[in-house]
C-alpha atoms as a PDB file:
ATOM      1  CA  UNK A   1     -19.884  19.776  -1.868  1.00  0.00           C
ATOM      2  CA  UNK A   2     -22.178  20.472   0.695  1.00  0.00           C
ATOM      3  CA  UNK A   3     -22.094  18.231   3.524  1.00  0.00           C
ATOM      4  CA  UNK A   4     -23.067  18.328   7.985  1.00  0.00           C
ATOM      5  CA  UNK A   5     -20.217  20.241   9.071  1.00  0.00           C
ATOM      6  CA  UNK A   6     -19.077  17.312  11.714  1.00  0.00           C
ATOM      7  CA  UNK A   7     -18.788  15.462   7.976  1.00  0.00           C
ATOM      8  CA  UNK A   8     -16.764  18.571   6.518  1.00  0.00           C
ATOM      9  CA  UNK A   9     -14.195  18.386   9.355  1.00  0.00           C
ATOM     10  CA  UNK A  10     -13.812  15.085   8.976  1.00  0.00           C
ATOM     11  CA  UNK A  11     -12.824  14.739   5.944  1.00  0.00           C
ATOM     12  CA  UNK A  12     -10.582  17.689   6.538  1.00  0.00           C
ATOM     13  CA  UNK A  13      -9.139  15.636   9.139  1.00  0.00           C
ATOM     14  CA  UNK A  14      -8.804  12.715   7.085  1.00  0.00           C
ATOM     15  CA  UNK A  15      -6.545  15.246   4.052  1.00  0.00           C
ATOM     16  CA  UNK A  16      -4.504  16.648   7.010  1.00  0.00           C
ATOM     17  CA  UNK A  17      -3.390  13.085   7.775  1.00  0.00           C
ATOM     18  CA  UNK A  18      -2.393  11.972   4.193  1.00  0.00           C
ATOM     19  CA  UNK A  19      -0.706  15.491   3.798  1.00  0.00           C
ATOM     20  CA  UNK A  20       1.596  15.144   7.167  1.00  0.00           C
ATOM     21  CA  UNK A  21       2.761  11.381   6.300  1.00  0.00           C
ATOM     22  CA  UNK A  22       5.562  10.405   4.298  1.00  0.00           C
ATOM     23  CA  UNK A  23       4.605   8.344   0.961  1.00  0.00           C
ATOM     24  CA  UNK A  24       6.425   7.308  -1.718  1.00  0.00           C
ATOM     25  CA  UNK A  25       3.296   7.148  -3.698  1.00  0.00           C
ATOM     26  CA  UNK A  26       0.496   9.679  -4.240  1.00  0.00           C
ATOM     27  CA  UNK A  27      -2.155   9.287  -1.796  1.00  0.00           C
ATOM     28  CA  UNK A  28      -5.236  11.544  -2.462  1.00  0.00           C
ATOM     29  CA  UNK A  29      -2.876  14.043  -4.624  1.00  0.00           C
ATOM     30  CA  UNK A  30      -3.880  17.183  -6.750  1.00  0.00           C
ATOM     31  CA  UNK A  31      -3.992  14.653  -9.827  1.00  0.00           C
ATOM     32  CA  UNK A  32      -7.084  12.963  -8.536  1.00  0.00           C
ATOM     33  CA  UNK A  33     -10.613  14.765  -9.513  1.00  0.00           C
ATOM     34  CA  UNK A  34     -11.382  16.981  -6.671  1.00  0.00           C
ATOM     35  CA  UNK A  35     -15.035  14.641  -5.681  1.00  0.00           C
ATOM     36  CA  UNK A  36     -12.637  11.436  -5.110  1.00  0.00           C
ATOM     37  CA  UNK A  37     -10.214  13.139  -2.982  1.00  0.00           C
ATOM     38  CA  UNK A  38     -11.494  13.481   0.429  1.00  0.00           C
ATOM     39  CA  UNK A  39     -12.923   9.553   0.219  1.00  0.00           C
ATOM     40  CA  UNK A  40      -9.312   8.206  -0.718  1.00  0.00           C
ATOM     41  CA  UNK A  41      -8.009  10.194   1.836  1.00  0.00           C
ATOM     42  CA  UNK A  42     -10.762   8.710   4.212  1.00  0.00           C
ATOM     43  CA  UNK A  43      -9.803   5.592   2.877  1.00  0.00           C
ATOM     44  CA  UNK A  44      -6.354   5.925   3.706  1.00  0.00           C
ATOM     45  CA  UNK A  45      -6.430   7.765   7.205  1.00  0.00           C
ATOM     46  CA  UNK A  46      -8.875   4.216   8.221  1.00  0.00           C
ATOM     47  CA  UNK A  47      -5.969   2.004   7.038  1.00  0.00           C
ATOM     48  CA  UNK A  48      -2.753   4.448   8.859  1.00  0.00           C
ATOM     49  CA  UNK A  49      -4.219   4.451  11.962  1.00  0.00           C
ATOM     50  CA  UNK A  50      -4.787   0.315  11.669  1.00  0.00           C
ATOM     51  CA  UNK A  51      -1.250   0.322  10.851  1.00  0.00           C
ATOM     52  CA  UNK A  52      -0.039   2.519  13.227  1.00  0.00           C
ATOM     53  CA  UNK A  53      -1.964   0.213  16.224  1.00  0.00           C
ATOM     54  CA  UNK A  54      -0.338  -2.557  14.703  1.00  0.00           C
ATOM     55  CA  UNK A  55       2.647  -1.080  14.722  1.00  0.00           C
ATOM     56  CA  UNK A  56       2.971  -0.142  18.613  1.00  0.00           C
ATOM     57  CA  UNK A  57       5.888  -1.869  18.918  1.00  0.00           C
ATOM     58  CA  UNK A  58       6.284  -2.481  22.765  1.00  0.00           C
ATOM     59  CA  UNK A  59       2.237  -2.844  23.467  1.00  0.00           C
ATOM     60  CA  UNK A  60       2.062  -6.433  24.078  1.00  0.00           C
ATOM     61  CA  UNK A  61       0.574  -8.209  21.097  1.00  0.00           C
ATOM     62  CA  UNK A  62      -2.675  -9.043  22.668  1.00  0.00           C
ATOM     63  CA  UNK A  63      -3.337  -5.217  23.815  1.00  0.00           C
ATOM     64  CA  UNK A  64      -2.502  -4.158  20.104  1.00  0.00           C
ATOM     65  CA  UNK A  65      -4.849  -7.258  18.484  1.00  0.00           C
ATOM     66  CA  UNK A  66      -7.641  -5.821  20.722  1.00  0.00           C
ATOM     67  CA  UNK A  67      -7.255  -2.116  19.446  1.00  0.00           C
ATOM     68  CA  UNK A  68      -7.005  -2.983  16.530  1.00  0.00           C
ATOM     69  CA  UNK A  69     -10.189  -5.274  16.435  1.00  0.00           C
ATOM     70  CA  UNK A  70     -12.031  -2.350  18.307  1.00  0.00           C
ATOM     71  CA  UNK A  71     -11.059   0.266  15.128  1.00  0.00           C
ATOM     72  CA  UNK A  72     -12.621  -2.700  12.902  1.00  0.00           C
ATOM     73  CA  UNK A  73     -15.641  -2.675  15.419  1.00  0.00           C
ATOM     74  CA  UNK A  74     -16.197   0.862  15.666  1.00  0.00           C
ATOM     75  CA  UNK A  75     -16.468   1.232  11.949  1.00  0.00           C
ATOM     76  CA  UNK A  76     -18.791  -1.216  11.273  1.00  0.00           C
ATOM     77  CA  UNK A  77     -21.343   0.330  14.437  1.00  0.00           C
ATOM     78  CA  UNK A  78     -20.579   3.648  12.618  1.00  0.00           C
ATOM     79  CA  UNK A  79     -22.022   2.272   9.001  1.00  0.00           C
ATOM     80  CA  UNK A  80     -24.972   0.760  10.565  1.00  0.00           C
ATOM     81  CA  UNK A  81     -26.167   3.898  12.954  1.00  0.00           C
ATOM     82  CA  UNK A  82     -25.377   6.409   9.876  1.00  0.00           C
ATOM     83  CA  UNK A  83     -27.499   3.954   7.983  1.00  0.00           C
ATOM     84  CA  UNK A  84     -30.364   4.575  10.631  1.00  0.00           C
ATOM     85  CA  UNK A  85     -29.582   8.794  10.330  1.00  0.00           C
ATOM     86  CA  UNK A  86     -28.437  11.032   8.256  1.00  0.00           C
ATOM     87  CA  UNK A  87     -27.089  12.520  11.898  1.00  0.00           C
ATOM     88  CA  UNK A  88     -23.305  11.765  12.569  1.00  0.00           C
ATOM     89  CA  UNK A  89     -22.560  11.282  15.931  1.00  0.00           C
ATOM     90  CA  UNK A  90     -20.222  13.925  17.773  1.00  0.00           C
ATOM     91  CA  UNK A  91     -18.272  11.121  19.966  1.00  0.00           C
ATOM     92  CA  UNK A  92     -17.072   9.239  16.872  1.00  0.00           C
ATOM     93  CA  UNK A  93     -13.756   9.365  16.076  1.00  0.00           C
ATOM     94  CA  UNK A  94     -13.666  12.302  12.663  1.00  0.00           C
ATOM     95  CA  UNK A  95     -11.659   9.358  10.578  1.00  0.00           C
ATOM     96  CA  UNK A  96     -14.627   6.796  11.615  1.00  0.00           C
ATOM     97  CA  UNK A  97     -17.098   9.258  10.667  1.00  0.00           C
ATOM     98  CA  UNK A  98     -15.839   9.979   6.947  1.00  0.00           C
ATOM     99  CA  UNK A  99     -14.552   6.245   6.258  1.00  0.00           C
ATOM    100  CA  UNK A 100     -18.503   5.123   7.785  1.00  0.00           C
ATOM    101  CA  UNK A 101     -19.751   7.875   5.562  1.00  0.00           C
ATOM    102  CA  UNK A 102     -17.574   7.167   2.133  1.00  0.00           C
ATOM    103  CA  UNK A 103     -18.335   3.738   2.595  1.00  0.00           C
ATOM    104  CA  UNK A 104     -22.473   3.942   3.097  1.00  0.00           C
ATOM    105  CA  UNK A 105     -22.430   6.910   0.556  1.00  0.00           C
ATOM    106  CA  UNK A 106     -20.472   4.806  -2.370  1.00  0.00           C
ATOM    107  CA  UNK A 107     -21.772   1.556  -1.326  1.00  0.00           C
ATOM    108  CA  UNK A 108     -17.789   0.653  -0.805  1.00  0.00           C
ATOM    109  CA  UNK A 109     -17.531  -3.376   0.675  1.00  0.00           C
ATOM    110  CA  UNK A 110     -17.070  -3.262   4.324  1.00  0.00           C
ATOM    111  CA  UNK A 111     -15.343  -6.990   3.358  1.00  0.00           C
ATOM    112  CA  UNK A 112     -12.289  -4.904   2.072  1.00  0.00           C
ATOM    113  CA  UNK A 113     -11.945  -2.763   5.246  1.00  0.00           C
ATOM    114  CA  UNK A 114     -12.139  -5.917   6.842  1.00  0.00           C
ATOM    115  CA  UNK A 115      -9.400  -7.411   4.807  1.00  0.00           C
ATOM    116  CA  UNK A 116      -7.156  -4.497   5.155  1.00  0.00           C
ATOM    117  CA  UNK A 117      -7.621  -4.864   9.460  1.00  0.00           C
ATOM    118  CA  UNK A 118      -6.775  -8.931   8.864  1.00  0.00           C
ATOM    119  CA  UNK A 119      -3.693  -8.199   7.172  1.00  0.00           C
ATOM    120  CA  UNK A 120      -2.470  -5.660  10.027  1.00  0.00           C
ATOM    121  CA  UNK A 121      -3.421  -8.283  12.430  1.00  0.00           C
ATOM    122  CA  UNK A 122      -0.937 -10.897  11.109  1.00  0.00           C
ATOM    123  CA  UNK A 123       1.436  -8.424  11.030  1.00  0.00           C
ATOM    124  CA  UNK A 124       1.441  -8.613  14.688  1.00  0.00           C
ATOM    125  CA  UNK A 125       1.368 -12.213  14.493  1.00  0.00           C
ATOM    126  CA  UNK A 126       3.364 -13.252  11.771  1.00  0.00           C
ATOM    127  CA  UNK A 127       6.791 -12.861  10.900  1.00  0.00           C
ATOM    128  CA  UNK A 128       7.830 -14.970   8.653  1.00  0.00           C
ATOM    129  CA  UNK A 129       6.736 -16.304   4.863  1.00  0.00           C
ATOM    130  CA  UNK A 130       6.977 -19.852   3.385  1.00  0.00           C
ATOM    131  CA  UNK A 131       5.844 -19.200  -0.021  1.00  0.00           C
ATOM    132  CA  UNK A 132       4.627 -16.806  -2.983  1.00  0.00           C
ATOM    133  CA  UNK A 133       0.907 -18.012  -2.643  1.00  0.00           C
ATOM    134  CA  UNK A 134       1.317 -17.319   1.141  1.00  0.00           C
ATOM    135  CA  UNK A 135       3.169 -13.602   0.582  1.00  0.00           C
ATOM    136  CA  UNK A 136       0.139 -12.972  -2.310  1.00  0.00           C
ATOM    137  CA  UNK A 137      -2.073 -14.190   0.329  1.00  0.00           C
ATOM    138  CA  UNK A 138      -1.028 -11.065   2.522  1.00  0.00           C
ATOM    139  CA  UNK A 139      -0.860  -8.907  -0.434  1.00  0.00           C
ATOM    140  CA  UNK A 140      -4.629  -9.483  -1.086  1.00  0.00           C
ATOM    141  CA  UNK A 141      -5.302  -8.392   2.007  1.00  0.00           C
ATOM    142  CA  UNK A 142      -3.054  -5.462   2.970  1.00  0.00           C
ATOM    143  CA  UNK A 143      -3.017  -3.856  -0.862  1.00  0.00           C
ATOM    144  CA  UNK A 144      -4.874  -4.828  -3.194  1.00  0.00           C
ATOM    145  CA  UNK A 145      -8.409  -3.119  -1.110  1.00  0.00           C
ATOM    146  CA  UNK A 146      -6.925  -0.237  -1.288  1.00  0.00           C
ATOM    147  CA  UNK A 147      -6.990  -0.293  -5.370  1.00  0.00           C
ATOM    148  CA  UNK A 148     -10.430  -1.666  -5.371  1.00  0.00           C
ATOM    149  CA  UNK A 149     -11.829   0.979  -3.372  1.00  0.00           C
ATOM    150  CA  UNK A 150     -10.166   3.585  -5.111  1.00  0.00           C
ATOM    151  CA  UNK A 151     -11.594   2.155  -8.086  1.00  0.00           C
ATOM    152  CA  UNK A 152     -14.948   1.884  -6.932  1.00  0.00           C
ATOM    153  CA  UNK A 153     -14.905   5.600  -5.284  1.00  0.00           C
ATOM    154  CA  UNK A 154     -13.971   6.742  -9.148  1.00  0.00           C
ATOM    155  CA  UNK A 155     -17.483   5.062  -9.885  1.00  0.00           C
ATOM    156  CA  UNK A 156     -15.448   1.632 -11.597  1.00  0.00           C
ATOM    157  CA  UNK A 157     -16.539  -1.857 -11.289  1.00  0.00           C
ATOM    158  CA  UNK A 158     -15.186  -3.551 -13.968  1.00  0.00           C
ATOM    159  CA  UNK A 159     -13.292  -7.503 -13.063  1.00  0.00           C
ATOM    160  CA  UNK A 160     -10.737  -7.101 -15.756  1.00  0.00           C
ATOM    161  CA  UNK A 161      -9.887  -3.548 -14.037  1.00  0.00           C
ATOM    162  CA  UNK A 162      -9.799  -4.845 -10.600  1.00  0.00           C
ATOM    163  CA  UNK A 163      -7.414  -7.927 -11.468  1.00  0.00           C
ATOM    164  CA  UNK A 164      -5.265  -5.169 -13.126  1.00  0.00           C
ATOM    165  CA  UNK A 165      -5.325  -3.187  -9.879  1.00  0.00           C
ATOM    166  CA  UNK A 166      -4.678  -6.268  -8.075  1.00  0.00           C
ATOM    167  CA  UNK A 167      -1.404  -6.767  -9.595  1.00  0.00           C
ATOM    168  CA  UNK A 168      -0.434  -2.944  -9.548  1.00  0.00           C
ATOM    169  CA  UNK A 169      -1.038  -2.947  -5.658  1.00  0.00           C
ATOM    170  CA  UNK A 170       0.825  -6.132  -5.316  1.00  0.00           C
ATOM    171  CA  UNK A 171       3.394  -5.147  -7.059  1.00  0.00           C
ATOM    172  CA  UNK A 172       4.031  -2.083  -5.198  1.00  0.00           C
ATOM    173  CA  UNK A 173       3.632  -3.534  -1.768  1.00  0.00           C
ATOM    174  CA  UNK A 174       6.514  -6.059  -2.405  1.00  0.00           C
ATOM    175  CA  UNK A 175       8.361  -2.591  -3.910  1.00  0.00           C
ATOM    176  CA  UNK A 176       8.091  -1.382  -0.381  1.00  0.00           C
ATOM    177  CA  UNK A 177       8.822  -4.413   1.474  1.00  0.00           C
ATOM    178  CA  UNK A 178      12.222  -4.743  -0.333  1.00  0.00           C
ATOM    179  CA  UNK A 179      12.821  -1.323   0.224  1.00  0.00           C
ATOM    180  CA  UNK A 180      12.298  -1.650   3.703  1.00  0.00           C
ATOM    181  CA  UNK A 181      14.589  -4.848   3.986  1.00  0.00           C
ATOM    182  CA  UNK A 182      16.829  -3.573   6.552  1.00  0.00           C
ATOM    183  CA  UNK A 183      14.304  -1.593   8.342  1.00  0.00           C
ATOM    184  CA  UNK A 184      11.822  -4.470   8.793  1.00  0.00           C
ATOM    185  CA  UNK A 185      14.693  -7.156   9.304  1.00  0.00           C
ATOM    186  CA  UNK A 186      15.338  -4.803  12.625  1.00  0.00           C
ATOM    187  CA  UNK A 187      11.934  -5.083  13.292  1.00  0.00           C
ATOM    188  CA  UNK A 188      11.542  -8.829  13.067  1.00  0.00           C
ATOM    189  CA  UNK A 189       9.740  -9.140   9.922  1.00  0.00           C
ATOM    190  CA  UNK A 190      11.480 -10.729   6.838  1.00  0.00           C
ATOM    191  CA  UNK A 191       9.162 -11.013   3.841  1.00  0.00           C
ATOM    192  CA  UNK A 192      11.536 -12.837   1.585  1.00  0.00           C
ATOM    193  CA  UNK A 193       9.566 -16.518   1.186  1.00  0.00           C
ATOM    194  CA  UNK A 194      11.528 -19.019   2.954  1.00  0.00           C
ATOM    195  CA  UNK A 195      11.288 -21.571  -0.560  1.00  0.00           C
ATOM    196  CA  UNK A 196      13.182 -17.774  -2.143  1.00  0.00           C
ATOM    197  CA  UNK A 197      15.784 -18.381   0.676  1.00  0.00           C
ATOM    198  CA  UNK A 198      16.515 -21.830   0.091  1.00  0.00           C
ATOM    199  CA  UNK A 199      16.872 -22.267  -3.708  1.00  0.00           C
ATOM    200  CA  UNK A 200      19.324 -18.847  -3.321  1.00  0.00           C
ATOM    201  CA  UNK A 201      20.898 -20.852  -0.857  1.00  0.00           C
ATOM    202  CA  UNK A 202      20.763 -17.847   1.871  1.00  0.00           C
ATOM    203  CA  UNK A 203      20.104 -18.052   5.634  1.00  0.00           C
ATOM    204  CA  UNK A 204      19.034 -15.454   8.268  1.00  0.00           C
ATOM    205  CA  UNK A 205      22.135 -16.515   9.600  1.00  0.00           C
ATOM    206  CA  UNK A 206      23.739 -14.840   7.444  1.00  0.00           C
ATOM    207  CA  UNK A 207      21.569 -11.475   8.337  1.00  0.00           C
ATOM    208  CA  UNK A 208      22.230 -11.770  11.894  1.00  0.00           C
ATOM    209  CA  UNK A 209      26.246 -11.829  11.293  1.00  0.00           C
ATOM    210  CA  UNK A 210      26.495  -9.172   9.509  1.00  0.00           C
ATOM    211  CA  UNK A 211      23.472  -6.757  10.483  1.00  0.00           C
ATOM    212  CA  UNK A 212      25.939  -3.500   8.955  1.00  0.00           C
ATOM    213  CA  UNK A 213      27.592  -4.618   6.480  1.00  0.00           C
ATOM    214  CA  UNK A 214      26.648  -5.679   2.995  1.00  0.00           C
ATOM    215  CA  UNK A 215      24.259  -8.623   1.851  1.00  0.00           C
ATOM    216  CA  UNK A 216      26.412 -11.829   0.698  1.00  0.00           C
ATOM    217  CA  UNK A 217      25.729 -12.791  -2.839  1.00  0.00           C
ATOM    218  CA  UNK A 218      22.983 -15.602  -1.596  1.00  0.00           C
ATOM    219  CA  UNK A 219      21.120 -12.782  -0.373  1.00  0.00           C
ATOM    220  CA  UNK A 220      21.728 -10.707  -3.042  1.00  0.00           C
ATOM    221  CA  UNK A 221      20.511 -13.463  -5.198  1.00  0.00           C
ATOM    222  CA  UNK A 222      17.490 -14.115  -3.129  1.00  0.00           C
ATOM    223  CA  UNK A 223      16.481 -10.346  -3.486  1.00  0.00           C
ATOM    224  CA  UNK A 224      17.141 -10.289  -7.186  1.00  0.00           C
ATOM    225  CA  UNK A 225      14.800 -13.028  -7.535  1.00  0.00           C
ATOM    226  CA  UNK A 226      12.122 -10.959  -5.632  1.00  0.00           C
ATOM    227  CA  UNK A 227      12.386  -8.093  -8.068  1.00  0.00           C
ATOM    228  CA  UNK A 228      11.745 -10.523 -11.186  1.00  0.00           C
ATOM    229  CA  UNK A 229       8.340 -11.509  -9.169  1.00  0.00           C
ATOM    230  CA  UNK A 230       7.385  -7.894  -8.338  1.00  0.00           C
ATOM    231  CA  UNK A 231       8.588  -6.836 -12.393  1.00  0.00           C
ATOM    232  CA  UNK A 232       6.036  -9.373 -13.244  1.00  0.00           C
ATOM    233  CA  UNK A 233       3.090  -7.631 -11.094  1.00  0.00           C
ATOM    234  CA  UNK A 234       4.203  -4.275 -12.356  1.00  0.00           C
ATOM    235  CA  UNK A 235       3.732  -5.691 -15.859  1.00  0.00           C
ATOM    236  CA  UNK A 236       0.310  -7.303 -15.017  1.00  0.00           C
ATOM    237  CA  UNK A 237      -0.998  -4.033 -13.404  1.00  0.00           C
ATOM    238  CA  UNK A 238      -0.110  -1.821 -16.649  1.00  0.00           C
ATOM    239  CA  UNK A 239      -3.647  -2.413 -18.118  1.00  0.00           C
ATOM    240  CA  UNK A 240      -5.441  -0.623 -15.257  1.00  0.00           C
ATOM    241  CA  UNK A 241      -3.698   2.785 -15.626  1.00  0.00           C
ATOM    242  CA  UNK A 242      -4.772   2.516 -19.273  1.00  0.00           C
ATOM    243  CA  UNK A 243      -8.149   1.026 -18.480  1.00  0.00           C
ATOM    244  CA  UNK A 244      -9.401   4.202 -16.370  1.00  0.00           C
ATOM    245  CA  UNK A 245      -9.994   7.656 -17.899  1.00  0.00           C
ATOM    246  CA  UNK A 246      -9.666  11.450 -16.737  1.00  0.00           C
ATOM    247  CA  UNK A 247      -7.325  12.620 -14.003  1.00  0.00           C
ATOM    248  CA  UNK A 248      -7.305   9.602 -12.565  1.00  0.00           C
ATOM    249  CA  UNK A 249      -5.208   8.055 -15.608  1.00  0.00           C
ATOM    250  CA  UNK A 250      -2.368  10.446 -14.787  1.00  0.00           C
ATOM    251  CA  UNK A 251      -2.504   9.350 -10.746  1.00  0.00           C
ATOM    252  CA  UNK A 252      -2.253   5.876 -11.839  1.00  0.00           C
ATOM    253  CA  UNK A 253       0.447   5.960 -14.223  1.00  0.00           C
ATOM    254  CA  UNK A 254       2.521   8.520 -12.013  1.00  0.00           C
ATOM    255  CA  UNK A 255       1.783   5.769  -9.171  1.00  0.00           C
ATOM    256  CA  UNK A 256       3.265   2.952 -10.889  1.00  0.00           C
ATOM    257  CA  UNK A 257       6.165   4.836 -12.797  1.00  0.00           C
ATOM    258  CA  UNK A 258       7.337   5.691  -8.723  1.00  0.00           C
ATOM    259  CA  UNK A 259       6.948   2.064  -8.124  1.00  0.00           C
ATOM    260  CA  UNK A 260       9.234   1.279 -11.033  1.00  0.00           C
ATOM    261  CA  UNK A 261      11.487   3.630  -9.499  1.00  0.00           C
ATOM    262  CA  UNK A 262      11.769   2.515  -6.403  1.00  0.00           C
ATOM    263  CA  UNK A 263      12.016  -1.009  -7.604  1.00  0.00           C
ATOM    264  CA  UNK A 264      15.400   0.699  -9.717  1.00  0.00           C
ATOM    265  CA  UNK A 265      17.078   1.724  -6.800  1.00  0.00           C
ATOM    266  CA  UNK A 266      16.349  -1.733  -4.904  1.00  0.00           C
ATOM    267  CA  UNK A 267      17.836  -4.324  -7.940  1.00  0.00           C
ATOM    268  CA  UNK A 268      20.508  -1.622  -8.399  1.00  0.00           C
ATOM    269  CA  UNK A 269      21.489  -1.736  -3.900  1.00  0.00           C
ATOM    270  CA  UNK A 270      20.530  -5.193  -3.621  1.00  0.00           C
ATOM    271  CA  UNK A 271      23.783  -6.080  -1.175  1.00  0.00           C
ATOM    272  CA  UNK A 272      23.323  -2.590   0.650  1.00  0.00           C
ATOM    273  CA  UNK A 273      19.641  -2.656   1.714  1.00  0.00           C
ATOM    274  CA  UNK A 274      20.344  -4.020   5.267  1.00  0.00           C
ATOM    275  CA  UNK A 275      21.800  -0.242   5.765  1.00  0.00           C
ATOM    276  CA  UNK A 276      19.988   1.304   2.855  1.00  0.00           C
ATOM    277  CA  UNK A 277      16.200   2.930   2.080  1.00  0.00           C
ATOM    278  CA  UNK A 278      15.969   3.481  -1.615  1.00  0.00           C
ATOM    279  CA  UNK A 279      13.560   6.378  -1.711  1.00  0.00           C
ATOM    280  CA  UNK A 280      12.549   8.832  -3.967  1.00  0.00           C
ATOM    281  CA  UNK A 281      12.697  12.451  -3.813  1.00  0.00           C
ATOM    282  CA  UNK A 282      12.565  15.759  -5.787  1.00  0.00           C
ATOM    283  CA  UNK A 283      14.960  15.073  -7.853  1.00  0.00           C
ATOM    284  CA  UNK A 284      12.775  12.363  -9.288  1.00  0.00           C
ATOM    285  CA  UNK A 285       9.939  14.213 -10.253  1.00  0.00           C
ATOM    286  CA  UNK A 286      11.083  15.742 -13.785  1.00  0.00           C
ATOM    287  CA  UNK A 287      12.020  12.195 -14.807  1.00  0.00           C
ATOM    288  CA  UNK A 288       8.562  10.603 -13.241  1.00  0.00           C
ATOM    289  CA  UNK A 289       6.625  13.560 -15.583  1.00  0.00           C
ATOM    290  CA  UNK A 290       8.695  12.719 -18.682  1.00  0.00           C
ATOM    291  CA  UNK A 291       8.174   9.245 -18.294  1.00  0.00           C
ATOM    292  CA  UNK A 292       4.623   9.958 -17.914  1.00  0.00           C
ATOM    293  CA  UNK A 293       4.794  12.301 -21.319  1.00  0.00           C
ATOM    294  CA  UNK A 294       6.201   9.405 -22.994  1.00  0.00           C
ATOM    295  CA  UNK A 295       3.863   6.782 -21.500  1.00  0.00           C
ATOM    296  CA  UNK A 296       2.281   5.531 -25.184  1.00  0.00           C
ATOM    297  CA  UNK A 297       5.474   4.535 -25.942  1.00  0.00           C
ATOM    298  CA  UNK A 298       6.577   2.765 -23.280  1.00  0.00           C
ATOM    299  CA  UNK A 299       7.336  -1.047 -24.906  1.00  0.00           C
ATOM    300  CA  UNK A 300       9.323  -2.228 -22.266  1.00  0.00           C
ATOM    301  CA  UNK A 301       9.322  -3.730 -18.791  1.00  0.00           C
ATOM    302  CA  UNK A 302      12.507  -4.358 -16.915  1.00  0.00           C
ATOM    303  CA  UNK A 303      14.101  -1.931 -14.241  1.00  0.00           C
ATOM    304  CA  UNK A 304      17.345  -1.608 -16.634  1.00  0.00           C
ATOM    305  CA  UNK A 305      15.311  -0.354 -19.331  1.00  0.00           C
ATOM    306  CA  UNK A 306      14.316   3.044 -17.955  1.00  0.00           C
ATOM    307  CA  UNK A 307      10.712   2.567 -18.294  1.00  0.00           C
END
């Protein structure tokens, strides 16, 4: 692909980033067709760094909201001058450059990099969940872009797809936050919706009490009612990794297999994830691939099935 070599290196720099963080799920992997990969990875380096200025635990909130606003500025100035010049401009930041580019090149919604900065922002300022609808709320925000732009990068813009994506990336962003129970509980966050908490009949209390030990069986409860939610999105956001062709089946369906995975370990340590990370490792990978081999016959959708 022959691009202005300020573009080249920043894409490269965008790959490097994917490559040196931690995932549970593919992000811009060897599966994908090689034209997608350095735009997902663009996509994704826009959203870590949002996250990780979010995430800058003792900046002040304001001084964080700022930054992070700023990154949402920057990229929108960058879409509009490139739109002006074919010309990148040298004192850009090389992950502004190839999200501005991916996003003017593919005609990708600025709205969804827009949702994706909203949902870090209330991370900073919001800590705690009544409700589903206002969890799914977050979801839509903080996820489900990400699908939609992947989808559109692979040249897709069909509704019934992008519903189906929805649900996948919903599904596997409530995956992660019950893996990361105990780290986010630490942290201040607890995504569990308070109407979960009540009709289990748990209270933070509870958390606070016993912040190394195991879950009581409220909790416990509370949690196993999260995973029946999240089974339901996984089951919802089947159709999409079906729906798509070539390489990027495979990507999909290995995607949400490691969701189902993770989503194993977490109903199966339900009372130990104050002290516990399900994750996966290499040990998975033969059973992800023969899951993936056996995909067509896949019938069933519960964690206990093996699916």
């Amino acid at each position: 692909m022959s691009w202005h070599p300020l573009i080249a290196r920043a894409y490269a720099a965008c790959e490097a980033l994917a490559r040196s963080h931690y995932e549970n799920f593919p992000v811009a992997s060897w599966l994908l067709p090689a034209p997608m990969r350095p735009h997902v990875a663009a996509v994704y380096a826009f959203a870590r760094i949002a996250d990780d200025l979010a995430d800058e635990g003792t900046v002040p909130a304001e001084e964080r909201l700022t930054k992070l606003h700023a990154w949402q500025r920057r990229l929108h100035v960058a879409i509009e001058v490139e739109l002006e010049s074919e010309s990148p401009h040298e004192h850009e930041d090389l992950i502004i450059i190839a999200a501005a580019h991916s996003s003017r090149t593919l005609d990708l919604p600025i709205a969804w990099f827009d949702d994706l900065i909203s949902a870090f922002a209330q991370d900073i300022t919001t800590t705690r969940y009544a409700s589903w609808a206002d969890v799914f709320d977050y979801c839509r925000r903080s996820a489900n872009p990400v699908g939609r732009l992947v989808l559109r990068i692979a040249g897709y813009r069909d509704d019934t797809l992008d519903r189906s994506s929805d649900a996948l990336c919903t599904a596997l962003q409530l995956a992660n936050f019950w893996q990361d129970f105990g780290r986010d509980w630490r942290s201040g966050r607890l995504y569990v919706p308070r109407d979960v908490q009540a009709s289990a009949g748990a209270s933070e209390r509870e958390l606070v009490n016993a912040p190394a030990g195991p879950l009581t069986r409220p909790w416990a409860s509370a949690l196993a009612q999260c995973v029946v939610v999240t089974q339901d999105q996984f089951a919802a956001g089947r159709a999409v990794c079906d729906g798509v062709g070539g390489r990027l089946r495979y990507e999909l369906r290995l995607t949400w297999l490691g969701g189902q995975r993770i989503l194993e370990r977490v109903d199966r340590a339900r009372q130990e994830l104050l002290t516990y990370r399900p994750t996966l490792g290499g040990g998975d990978v033969p059973v992800l691939l023969w899951r993936a081999l056996r995909w067509q016959k896949l019938r069933c959708l519960t964690p206990e099935s093996g699916c």
